[in-house]
C-alpha atoms as a PDB file:
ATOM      1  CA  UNK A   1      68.120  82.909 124.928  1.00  0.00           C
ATOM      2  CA  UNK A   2      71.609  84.470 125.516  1.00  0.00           C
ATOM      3  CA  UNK A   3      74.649  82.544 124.178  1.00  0.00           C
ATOM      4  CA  UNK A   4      76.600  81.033 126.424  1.00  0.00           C
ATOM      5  CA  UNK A   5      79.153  78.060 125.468  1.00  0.00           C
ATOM      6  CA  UNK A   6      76.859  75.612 126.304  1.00  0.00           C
ATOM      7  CA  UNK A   7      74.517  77.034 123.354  1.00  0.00           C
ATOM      8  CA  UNK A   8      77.228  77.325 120.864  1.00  0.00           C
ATOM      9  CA  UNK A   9      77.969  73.613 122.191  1.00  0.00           C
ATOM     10  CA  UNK A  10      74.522  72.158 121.599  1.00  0.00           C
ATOM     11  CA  UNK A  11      74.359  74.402 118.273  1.00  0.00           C
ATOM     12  CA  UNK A  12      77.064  72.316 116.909  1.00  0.00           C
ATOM     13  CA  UNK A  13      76.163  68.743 118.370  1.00  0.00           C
ATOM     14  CA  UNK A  14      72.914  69.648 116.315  1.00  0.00           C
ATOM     15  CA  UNK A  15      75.062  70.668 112.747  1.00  0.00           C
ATOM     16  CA  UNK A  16      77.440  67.931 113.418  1.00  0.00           C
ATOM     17  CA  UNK A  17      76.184  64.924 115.131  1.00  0.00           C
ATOM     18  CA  UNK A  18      78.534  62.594 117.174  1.00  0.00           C
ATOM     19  CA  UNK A  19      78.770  59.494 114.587  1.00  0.00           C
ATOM     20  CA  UNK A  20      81.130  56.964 116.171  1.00  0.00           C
ATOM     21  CA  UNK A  21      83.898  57.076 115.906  1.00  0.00           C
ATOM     22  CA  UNK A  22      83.600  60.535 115.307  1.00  0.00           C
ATOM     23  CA  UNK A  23      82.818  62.813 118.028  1.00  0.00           C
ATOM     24  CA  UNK A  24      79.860  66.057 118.064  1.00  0.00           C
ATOM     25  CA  UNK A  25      80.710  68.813 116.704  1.00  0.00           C
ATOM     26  CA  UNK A  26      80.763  70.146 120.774  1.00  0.00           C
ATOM     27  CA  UNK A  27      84.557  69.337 120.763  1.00  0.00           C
ATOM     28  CA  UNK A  28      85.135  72.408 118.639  1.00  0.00           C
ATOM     29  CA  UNK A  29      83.156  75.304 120.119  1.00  0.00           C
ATOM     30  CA  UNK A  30      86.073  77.134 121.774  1.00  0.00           C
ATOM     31  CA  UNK A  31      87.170  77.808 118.128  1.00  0.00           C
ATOM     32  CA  UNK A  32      84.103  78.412 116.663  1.00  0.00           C
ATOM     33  CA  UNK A  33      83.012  80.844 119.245  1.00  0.00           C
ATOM     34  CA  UNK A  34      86.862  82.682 118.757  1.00  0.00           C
ATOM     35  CA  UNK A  35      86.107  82.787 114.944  1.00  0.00           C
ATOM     36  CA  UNK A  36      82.892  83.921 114.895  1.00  0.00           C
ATOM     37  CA  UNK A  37      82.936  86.331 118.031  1.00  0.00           C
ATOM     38  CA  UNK A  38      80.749  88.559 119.924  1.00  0.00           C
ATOM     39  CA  UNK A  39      78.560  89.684 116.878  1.00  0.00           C
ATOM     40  CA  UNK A  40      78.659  85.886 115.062  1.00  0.00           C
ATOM     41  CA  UNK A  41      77.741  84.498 118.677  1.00  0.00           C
ATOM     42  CA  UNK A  42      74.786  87.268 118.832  1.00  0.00           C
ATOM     43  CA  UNK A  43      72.752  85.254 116.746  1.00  0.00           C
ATOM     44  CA  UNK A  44      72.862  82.631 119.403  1.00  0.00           C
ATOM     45  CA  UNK A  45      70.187  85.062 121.691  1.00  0.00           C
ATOM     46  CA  UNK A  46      68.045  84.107 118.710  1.00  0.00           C
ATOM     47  CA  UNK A  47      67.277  80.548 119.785  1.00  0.00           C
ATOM     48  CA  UNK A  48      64.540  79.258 121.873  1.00  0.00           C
ATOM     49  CA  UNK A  49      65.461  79.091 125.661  1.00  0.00           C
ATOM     50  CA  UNK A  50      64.152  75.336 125.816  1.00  0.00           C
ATOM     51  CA  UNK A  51      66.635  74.605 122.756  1.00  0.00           C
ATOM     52  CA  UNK A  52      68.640  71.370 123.355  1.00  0.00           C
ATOM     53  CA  UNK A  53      71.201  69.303 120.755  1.00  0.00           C
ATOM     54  CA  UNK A  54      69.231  67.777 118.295  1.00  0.00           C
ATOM     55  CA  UNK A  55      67.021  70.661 117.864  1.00  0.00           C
ATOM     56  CA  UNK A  56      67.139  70.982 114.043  1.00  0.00           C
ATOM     57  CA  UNK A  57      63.407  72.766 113.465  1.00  0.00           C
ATOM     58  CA  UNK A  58      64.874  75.318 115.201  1.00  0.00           C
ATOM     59  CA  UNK A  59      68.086  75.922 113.488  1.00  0.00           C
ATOM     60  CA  UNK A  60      66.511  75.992 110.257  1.00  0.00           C
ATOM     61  CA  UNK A  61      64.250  78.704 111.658  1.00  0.00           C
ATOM     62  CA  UNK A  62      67.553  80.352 112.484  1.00  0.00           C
ATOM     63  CA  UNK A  63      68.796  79.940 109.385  1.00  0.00           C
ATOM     64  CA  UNK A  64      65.777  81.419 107.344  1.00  0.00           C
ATOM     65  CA  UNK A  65      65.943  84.778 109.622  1.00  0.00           C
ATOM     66  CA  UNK A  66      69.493  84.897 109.716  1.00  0.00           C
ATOM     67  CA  UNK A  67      70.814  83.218 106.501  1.00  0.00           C
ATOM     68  CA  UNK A  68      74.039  85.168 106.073  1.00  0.00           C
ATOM     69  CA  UNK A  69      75.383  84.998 110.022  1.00  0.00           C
ATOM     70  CA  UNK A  70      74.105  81.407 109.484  1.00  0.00           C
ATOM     71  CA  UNK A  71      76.174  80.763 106.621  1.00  0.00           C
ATOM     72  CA  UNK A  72      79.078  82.038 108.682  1.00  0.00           C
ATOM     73  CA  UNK A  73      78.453  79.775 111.730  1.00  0.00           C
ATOM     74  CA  UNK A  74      78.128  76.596 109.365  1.00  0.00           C
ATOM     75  CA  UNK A  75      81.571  77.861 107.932  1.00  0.00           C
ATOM     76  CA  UNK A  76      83.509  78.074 110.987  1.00  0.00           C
ATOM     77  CA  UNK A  77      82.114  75.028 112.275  1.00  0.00           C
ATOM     78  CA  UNK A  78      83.021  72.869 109.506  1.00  0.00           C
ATOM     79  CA  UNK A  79      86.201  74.377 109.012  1.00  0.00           C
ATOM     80  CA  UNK A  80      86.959  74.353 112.888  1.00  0.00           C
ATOM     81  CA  UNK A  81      85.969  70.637 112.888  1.00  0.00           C
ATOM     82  CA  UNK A  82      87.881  69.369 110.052  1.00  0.00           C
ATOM     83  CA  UNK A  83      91.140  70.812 110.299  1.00  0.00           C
ATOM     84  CA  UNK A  84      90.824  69.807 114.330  1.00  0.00           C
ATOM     85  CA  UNK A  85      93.653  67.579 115.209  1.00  0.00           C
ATOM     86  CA  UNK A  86      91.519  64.652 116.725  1.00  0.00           C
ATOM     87  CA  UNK A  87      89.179  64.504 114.093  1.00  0.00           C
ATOM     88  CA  UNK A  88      92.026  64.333 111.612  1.00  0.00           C
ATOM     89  CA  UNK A  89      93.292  61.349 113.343  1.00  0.00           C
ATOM     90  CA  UNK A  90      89.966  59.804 112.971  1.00  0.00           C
ATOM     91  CA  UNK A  91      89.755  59.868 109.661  1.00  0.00           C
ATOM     92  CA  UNK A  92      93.260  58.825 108.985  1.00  0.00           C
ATOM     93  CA  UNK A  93      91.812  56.044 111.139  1.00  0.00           C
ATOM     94  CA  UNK A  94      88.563  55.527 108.764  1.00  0.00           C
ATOM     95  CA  UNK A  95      89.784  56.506 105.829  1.00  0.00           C
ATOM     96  CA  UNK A  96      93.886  56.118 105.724  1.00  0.00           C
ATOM     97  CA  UNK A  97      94.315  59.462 104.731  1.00  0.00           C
ATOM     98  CA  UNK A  98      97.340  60.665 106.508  1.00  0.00           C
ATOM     99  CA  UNK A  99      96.334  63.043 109.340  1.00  0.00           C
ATOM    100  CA  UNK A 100      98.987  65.737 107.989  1.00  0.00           C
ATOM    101  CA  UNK A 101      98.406  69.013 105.527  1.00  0.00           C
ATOM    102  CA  UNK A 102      98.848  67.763 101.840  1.00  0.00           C
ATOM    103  CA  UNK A 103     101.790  69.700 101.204  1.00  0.00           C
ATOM    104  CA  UNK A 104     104.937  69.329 101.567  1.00  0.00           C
ATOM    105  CA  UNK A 105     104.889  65.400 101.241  1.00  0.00           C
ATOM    106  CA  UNK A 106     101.773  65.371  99.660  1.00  0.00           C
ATOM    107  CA  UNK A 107     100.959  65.714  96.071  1.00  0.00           C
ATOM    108  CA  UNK A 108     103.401  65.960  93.467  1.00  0.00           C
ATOM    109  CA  UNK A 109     103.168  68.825  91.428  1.00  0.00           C
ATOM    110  CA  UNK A 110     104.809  69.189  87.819  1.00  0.00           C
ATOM    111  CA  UNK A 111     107.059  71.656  87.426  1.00  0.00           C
ATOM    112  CA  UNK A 112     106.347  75.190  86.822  1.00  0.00           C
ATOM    113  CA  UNK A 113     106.059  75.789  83.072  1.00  0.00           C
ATOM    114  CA  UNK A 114     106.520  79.563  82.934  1.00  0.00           C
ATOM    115  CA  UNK A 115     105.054  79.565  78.739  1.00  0.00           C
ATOM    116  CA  UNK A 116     101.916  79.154  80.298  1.00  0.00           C
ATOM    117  CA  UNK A 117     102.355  82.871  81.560  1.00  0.00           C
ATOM    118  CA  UNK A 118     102.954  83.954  77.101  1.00  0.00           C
ATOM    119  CA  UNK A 119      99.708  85.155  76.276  1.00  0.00           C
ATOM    120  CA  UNK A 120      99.232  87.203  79.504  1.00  0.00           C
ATOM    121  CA  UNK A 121     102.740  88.652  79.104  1.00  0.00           C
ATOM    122  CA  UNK A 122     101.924  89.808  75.328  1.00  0.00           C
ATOM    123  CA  UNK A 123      98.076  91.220  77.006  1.00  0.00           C
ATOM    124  CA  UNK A 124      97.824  95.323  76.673  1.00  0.00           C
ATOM    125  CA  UNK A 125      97.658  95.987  80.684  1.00  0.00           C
ATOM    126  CA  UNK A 126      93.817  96.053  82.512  1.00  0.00           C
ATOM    127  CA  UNK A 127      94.542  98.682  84.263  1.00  0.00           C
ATOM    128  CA  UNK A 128      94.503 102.715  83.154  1.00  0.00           C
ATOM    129  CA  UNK A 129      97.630 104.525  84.152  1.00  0.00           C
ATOM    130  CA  UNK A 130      96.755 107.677  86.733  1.00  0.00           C
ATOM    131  CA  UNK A 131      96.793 111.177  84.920  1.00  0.00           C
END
């Protein structure tokens, strides 16, 4: 089967199922496909050409031939989804955490204590000078 969008679509509607009120994973395969690209999307040709969403015997097959590119599309498409503005506002929805990166309003931090740094200052270097 070639890849095509659609694939990559159904691929992800398959890893991430639509779970109301969250949407399929579908809604980010435009960044998947950018951050995987040609060669990440190759391993697309590798399904069958009857697969449809929902199709999980054959991803796993997919995943035992392929583990590594595999590993790499479950990456991106976790990454893509969760850091996706509409699913953030869903689970700020859900879950009340603000739909926002953590920083710079979020956690408060202590301030640096640069004694922690002592022991690595009084180290003997880890590196061998050239010559």
């Amino acid at each position: 089967m070639a890849p095509t969008p659609a694939n990559l679509a159904s691929v992800l509607a398959t890893l991430l199922p639509a779970e109301p009120p969250f949407p399929s994973g579908a809604l980010v395969a435009e960044t998947v496909a950018a951050d995987l690209g040609a060669n990440g999307l190759a391993l697309l040709g590798h399904l069958p050409s009857n697969f449809a969403a929902g199709d999980e015997a054959a991803l796993r097959k997919l995943e035992a031939q392929f583990p590594e590119v595999f590993d790499r599309l479950v990456r991106a498409a976790y990454l893509a989804y969760y850091t996706n503005p509409d699913i953030r506002r869903v689970l700020e929805q859900v879950a009340g955490y603000p739909a926002r990166p953590p920083q710079p309003l979020g956690y408060e931090l202590p301030p640096f204590d640069d004694a922690m740094l002592d022991r690595q200052r009084r180290a003997p270097p880890i590196w061998r000078e050239p010559g």
